[in-house]
Every structure is written in structure tokens, then in C-alpha cells.
Protein backbone atom coordinates (compact mmCIF):
# COMPACT_ATOMS: atom_id res chain seq x y z
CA UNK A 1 0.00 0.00 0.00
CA UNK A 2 1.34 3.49 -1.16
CA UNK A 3 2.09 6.20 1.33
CA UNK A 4 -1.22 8.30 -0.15
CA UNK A 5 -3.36 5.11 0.03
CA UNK A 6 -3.13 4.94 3.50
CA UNK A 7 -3.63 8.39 3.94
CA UNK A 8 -6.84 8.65 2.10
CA UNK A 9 -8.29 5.06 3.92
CA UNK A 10 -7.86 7.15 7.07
CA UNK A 11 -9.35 10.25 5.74
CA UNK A 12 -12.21 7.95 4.28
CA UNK A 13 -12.80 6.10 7.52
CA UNK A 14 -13.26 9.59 9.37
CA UNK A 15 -15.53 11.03 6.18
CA UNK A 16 -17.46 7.61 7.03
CA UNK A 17 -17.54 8.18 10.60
CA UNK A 18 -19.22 11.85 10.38
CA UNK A 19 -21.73 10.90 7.96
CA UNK A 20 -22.94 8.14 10.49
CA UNK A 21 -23.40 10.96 12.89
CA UNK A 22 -25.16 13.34 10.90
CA UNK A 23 -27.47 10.42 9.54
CA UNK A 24 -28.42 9.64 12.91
CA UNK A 25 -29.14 14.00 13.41
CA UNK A 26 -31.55 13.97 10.58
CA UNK A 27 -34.85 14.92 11.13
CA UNK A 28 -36.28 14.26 7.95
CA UNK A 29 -37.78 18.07 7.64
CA UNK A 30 -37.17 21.21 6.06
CA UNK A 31 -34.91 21.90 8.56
CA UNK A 32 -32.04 19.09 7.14
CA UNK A 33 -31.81 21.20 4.38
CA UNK A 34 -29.62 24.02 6.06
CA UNK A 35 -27.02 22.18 7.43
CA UNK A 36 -26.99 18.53 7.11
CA UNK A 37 -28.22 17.93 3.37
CA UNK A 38 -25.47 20.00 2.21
CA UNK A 39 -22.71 18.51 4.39
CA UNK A 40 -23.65 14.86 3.64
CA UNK A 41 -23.37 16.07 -0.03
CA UNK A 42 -19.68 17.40 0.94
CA UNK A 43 -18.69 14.06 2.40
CA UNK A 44 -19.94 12.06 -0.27
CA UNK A 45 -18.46 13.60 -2.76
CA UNK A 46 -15.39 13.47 -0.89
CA UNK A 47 -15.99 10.07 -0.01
CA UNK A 48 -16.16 9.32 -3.60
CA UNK A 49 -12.58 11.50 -4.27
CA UNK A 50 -10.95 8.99 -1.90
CA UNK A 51 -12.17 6.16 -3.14
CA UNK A 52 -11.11 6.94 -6.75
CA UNK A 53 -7.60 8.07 -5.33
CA UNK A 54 -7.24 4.96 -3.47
CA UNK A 55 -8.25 2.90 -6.53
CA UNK A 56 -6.09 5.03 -8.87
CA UNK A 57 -2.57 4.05 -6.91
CA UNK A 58 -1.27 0.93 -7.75
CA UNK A 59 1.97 2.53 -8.27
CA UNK A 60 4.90 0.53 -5.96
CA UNK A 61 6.21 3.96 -4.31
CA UNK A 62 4.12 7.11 -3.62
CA UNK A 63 5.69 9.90 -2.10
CA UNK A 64 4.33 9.83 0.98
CA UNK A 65 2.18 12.66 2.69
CA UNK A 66 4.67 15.89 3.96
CA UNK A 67 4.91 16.09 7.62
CA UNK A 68 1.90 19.13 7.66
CA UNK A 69 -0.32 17.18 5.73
CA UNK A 70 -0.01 14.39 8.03
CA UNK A 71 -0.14 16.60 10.74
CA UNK A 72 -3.30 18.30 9.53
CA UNK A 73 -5.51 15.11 8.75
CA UNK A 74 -4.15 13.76 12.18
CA UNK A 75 -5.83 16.76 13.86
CA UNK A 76 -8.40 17.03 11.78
CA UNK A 77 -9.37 13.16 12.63
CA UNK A 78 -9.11 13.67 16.47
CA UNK A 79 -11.18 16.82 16.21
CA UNK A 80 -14.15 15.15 14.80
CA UNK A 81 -13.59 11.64 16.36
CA UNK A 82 -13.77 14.18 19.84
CA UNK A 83 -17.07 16.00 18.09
CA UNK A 84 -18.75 12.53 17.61
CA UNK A 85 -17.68 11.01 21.04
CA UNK A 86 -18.97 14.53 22.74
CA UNK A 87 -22.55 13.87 20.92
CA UNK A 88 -21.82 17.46 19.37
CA UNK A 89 -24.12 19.90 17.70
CA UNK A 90 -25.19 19.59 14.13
CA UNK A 91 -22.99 22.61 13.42
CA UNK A 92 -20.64 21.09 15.15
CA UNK A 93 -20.54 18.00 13.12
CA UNK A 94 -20.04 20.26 10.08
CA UNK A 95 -17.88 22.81 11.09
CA UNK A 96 -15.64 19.68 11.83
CA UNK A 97 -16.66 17.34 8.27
CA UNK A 98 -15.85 20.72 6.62
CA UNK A 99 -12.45 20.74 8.40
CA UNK A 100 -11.72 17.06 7.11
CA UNK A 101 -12.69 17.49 4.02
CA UNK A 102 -10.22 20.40 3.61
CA UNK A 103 -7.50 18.62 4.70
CA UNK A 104 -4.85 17.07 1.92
CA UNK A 105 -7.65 17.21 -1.08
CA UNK A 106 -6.81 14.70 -3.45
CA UNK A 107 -5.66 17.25 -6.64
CA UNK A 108 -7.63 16.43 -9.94
């Protein structure tokens, strides 16, 4: 497994993680509209970056991630694993998918 592949399995298992969250936040209203809709949208289309980017490297070496992009995803994976275990706020939730999903974007 490439240095990137593992990366983005990480990033995809915490994408995974706050979609469960804000799944189980929906209230099947109007209301969804404003914040969780459009954040579930985010995440799956992120979901579906990462899995293409995963699929994509069957190269034998892959520069691995820099030490801030490691960093970054690390932090940005204990801030919403902490936002999930803390039963946090719908805006909460996105403030912290939006985070992830801003960390080391897979580049077109």
C-alpha cells in the first residue's frame, strides 16, 4: 500500500464516521436542508474522491504525505472523532466534516 493510500483510507474512515453521525441528526424536515443535506453532499463527494484516489494508486512507491499534511488530517481526525464522542451539535458536526474534508484534497 502506497504512502497516499493509506492516507486517504484514514481520511475515508473519518468522512465515514461523520456521515454516520449526521445520519443519525436527521430529522427528515425542512430543517435538514440548512445544514446537514449540504454537508452529507460534501462528504460524499469526498468520499467518492478517496475512493477513486485509493483505486487510482497501484503505483509501488508514492511519495508519501509531507509532515503538515499528516499533521493536519491527524488533527483534523481527532477533532471530529472528539465531536462525535462529545454527541456534538449539528454545526458542530459540520464545522468539523468541513475541516476534514479540507485537509490534503486529493488534486484532480
Amino acid at each position: 500500500m502506497a504512502g497516499f493510500t493509506s492516507l486517504y483510507q484514514n481520511k475515508l474512515d473519518a468522512v465515514h464516521d461523520l456521515t454516520l453521525a449526521l445520519l443519525a441528526r436527521r430529522t427528515m424536515t425542512a430543517d435538514d436542508d440548512v445544514v446537514i443535506n449540504p454537508t452529507l453532499t460534501a462528504l460524499d463527494n469526498e468520499a467518492e474522491a478517496l475512493d477513486a484516489a485509493i483505486d487510482a494508486d497501484n503505483t509501488p512507491v508514492l511519495q508519501g504525505p509531507t509532515p503538515a499534511d499528516a499533521t493536519a488530517l491527524q488533527n483534523a481526525i481527532h477533532a471530529a472523532e472528539d465531536v462525535i464522542a462529545q454527541n456534538g451539535s449539528v454545526n458542530a458536526l459540520a464545522n468539523a466534516a468541513a475541516v476534514l474534508i479540507g485537509t490534503v484534497r486529493k488534486s484532480a
